[in-house]
PDB file of N, CA and C in Angstrom:
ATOM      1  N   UNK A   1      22.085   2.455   1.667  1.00  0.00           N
ATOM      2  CA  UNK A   1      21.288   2.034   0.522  1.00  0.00           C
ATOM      3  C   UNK A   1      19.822   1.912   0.936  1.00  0.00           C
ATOM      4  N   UNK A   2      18.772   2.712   0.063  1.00  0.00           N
ATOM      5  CA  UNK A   2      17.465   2.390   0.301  1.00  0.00           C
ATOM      6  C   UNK A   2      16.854   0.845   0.123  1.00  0.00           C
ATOM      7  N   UNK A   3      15.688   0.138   0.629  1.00  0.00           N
ATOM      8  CA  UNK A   3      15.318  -0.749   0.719  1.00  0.00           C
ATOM      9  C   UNK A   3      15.153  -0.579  -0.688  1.00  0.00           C
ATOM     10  N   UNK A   4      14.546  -2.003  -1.364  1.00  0.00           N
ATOM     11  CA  UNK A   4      13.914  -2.016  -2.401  1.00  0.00           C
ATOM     12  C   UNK A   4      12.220  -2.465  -2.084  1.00  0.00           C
ATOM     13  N   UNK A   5      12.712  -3.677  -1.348  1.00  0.00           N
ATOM     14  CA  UNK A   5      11.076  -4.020  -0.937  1.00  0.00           C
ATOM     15  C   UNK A   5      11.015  -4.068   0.276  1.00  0.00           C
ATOM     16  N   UNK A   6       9.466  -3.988   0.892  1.00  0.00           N
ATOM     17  CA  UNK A   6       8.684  -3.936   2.098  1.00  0.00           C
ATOM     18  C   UNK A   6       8.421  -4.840   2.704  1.00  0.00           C
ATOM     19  N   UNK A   7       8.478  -5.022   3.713  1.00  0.00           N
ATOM     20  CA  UNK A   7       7.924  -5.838   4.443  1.00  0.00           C
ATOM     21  C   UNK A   7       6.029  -4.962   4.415  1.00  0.00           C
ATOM     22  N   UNK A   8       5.014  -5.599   5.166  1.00  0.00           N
ATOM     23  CA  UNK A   8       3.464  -5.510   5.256  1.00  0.00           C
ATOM     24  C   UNK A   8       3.622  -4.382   6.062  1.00  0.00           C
ATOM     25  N   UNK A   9       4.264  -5.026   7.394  1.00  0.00           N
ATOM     26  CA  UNK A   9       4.834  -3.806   8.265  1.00  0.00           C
ATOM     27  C   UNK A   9       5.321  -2.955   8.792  1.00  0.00           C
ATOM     28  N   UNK A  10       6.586  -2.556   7.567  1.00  0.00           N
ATOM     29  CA  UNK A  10       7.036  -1.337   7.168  1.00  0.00           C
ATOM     30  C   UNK A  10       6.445  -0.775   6.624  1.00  0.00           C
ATOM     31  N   UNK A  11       5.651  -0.918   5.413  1.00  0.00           N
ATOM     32  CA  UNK A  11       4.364  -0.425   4.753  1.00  0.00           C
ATOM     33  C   UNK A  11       3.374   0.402   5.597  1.00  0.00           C
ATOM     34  N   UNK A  12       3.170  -0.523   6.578  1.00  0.00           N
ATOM     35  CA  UNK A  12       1.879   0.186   7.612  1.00  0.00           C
ATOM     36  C   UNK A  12       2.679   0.501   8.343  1.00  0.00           C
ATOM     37  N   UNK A  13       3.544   0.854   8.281  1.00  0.00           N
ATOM     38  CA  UNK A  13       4.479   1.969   9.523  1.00  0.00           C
ATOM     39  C   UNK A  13       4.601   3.373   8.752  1.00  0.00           C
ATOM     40  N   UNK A  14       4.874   3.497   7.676  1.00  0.00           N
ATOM     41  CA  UNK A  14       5.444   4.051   6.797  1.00  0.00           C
ATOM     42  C   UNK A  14       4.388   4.891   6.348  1.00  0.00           C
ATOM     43  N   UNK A  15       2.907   4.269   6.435  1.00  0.00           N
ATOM     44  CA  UNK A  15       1.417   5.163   5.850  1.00  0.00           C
ATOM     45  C   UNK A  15       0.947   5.656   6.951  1.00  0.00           C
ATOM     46  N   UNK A  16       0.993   4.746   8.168  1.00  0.00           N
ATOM     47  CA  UNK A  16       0.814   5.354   9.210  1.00  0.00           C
ATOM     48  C   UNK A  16      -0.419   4.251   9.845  1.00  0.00           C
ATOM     49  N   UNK A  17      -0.501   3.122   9.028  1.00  0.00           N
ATOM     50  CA  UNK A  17      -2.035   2.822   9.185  1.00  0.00           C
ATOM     51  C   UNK A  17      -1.496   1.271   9.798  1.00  0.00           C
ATOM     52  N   UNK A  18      -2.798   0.215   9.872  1.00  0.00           N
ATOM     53  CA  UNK A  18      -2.623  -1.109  10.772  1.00  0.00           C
ATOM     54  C   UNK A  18      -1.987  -1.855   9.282  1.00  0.00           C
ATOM     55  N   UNK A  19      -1.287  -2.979  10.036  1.00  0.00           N
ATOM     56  CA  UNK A  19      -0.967  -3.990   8.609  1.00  0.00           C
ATOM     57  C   UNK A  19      -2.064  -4.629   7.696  1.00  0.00           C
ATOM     58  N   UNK A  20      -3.615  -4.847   8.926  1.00  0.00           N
ATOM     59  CA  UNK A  20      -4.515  -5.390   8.277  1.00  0.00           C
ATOM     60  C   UNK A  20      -4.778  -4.581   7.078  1.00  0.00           C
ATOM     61  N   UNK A  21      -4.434  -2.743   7.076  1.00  0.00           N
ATOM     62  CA  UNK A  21      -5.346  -1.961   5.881  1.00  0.00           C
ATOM     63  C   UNK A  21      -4.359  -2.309   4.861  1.00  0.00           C
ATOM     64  N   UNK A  22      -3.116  -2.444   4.920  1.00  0.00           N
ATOM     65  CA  UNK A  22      -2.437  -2.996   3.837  1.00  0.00           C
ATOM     66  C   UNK A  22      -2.960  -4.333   2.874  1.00  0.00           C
ATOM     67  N   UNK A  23      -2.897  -5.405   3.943  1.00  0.00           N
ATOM     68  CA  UNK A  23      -3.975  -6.615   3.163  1.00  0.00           C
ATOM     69  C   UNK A  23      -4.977  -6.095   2.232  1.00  0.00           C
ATOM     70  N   UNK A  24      -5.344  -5.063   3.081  1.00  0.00           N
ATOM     71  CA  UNK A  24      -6.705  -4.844   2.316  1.00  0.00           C
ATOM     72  C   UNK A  24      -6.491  -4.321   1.070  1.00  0.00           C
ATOM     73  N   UNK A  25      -5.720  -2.943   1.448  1.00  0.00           N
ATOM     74  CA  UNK A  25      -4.865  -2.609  -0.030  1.00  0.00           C
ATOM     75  C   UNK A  25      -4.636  -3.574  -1.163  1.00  0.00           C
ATOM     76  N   UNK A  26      -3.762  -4.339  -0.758  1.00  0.00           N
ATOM     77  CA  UNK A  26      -3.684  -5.456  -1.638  1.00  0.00           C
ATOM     78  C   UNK A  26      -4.773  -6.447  -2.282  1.00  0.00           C
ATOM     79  N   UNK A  27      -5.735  -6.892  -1.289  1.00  0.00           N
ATOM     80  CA  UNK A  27      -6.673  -7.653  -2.136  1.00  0.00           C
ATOM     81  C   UNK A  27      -7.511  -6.879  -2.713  1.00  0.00           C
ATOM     82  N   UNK A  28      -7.806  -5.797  -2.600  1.00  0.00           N
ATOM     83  CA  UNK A  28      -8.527  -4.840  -3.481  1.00  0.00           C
ATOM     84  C   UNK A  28      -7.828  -4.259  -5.108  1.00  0.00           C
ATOM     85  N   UNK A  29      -6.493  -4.810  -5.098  1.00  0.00           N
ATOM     86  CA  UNK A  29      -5.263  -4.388  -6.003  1.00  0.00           C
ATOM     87  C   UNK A  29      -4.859  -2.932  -5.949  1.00  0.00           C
ATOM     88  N   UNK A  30      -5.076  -2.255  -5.131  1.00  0.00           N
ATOM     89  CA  UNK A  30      -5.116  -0.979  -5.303  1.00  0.00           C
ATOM     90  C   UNK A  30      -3.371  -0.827  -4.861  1.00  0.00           C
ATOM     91  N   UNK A  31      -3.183  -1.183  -3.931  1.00  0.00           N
ATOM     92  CA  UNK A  31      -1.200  -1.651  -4.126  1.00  0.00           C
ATOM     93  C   UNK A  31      -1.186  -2.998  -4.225  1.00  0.00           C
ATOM     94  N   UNK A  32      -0.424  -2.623  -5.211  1.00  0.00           N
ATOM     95  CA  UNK A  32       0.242  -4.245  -5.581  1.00  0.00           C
ATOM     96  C   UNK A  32       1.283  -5.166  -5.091  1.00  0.00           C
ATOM     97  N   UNK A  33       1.283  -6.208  -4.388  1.00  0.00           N
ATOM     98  CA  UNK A  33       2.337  -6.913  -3.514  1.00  0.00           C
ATOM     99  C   UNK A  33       2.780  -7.597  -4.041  1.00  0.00           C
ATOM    100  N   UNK A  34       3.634  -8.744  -3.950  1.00  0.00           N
ATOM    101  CA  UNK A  34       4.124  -9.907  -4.671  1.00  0.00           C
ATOM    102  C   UNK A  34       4.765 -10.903  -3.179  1.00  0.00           C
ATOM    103  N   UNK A  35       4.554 -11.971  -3.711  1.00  0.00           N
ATOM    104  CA  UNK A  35       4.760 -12.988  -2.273  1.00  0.00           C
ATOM    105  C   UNK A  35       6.277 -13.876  -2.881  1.00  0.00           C
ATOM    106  N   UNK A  36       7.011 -13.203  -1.450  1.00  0.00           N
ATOM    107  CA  UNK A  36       8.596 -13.682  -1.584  1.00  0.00           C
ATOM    108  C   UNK A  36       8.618 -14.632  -0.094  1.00  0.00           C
ATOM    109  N   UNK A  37       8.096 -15.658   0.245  1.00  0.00           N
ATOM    110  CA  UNK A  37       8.520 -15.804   1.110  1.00  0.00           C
ATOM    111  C   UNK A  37       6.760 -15.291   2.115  1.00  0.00           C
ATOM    112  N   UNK A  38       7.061 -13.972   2.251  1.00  0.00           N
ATOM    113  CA  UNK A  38       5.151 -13.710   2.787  1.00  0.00           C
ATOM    114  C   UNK A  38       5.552 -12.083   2.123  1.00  0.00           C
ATOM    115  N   UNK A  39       4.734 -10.978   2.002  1.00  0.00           N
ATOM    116  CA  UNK A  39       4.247 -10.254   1.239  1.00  0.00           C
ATOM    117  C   UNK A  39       4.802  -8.946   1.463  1.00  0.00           C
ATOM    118  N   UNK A  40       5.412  -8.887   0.044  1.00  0.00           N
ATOM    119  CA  UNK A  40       6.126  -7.722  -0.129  1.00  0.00           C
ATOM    120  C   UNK A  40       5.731  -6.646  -1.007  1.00  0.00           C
ATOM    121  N   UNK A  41       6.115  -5.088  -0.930  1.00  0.00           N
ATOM    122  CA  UNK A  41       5.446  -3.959  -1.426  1.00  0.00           C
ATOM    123  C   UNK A  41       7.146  -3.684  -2.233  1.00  0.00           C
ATOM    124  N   UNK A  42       7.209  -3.315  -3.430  1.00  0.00           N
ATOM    125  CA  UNK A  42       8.498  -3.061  -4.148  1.00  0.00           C
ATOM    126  C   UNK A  42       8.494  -1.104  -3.650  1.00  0.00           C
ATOM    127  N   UNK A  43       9.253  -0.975  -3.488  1.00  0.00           N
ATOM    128  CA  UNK A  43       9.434   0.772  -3.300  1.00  0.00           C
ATOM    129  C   UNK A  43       8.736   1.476  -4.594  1.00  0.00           C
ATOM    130  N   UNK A  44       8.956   1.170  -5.671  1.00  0.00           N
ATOM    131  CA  UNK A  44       8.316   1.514  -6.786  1.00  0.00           C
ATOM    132  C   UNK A  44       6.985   1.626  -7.054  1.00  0.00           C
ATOM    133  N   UNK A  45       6.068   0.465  -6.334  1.00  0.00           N
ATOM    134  CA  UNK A  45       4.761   0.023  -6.260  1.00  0.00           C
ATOM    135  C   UNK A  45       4.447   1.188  -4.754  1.00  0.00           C
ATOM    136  N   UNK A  46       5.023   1.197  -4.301  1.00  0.00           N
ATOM    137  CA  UNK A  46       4.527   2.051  -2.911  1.00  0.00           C
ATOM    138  C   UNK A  46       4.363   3.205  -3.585  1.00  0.00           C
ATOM    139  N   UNK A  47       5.727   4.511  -4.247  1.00  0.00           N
ATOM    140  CA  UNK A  47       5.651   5.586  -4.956  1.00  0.00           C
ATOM    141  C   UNK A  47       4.798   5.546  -5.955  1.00  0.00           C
ATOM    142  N   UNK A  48       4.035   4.539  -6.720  1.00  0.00           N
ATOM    143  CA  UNK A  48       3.003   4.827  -7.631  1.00  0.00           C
ATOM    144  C   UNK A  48       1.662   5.520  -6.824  1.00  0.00           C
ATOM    145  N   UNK A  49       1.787   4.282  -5.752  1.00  0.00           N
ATOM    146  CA  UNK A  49       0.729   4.380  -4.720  1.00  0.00           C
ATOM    147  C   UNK A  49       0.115   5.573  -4.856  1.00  0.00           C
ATOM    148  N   UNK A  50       1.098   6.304  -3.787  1.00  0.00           N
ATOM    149  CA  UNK A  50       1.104   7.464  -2.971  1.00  0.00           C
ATOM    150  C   UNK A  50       1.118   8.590  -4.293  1.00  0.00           C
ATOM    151  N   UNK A  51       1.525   8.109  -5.473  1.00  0.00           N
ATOM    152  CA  UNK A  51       1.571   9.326  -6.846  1.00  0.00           C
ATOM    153  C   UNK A  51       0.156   9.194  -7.351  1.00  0.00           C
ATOM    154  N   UNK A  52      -0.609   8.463  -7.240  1.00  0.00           N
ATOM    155  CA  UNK A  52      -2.141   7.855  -7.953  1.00  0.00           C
ATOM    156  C   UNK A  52      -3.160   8.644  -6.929  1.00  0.00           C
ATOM    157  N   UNK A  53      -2.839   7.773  -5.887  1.00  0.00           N
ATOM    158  CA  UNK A  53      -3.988   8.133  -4.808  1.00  0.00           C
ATOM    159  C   UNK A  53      -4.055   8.854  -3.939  1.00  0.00           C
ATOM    160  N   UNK A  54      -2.870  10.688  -4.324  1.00  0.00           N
ATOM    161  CA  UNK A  54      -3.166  11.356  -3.235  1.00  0.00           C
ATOM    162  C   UNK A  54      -3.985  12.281  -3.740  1.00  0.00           C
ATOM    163  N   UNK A  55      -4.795  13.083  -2.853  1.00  0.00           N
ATOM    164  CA  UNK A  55      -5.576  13.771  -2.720  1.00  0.00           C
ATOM    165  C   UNK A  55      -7.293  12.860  -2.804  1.00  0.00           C
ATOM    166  N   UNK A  56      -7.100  11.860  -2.486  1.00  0.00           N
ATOM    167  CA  UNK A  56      -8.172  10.581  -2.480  1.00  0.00           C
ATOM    168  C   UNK A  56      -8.771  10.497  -1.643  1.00  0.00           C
ATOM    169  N   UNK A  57      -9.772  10.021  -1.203  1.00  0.00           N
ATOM    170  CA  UNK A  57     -10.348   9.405   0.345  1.00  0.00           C
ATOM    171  C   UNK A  57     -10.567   7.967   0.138  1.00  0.00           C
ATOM    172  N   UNK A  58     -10.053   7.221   0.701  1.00  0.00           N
ATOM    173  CA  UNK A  58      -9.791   6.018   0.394  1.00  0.00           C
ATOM    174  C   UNK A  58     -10.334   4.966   2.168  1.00  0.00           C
ATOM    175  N   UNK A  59     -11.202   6.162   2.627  1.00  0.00           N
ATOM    176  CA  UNK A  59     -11.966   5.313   4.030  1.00  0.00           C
ATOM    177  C   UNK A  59     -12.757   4.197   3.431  1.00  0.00           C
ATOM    178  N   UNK A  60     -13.125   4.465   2.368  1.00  0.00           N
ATOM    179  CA  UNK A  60     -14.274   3.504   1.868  1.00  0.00           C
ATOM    180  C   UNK A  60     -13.388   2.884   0.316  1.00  0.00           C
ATOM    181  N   UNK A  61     -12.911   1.691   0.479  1.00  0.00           N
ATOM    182  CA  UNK A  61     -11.829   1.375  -1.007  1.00  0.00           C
ATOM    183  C   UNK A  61     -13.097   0.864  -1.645  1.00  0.00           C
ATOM    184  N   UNK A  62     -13.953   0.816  -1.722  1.00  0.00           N
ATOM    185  CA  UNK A  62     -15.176   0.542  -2.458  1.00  0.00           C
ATOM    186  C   UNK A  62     -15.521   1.251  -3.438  1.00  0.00           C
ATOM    187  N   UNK A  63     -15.399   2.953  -3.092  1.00  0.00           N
ATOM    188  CA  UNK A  63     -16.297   4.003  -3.092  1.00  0.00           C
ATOM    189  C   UNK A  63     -14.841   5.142  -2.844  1.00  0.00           C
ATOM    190  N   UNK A  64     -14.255   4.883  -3.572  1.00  0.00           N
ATOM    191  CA  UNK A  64     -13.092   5.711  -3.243  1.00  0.00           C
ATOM    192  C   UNK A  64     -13.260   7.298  -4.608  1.00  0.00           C
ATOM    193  N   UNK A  65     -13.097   8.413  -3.066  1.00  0.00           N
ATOM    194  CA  UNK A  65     -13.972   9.387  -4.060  1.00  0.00           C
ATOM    195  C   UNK A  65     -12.446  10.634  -4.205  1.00  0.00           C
ATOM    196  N   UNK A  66     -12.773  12.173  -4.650  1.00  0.00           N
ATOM    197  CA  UNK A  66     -11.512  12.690  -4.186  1.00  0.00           C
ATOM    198  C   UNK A  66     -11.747  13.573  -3.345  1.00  0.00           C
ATOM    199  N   UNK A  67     -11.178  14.190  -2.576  1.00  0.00           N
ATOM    200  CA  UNK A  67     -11.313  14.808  -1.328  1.00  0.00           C
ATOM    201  C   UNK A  67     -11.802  16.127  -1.841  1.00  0.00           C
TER     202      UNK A  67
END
């Protein structure tokens, strides 16, 4: 059975990136988390993610342009 939700650091295992860019993700809202306990990514919220913001450059979440 697939997970449903994430741990921070399956997330940043999974993108490839540090847990801190996840935080960041999150307080920027750009993925959306929800706090069970400490902070979880729903599988659903991850696949929007990755369906929204690919072909993005997202070095700068400020100023996020498309590639």
């Amino acid at each position: 059975m697939d997970p449903v939700l994430y741990t921070v650091a399956e997330v940043a295992e999974l993108l490839k990136i540090n847990r801190n860019a996840v935080y960041e993700l999150i307080s920027k809202n750009i993925l959306v988390g929800l706090k069970l306990g400490s902070m979880k990514i729903t599988k659903a919220e991850l696949m929007r993610f990755l369906n929204e913001y690919v072909g993005k450059d997202l070095s700068d979440l400020d100023d996020i342009k498309k590639l």
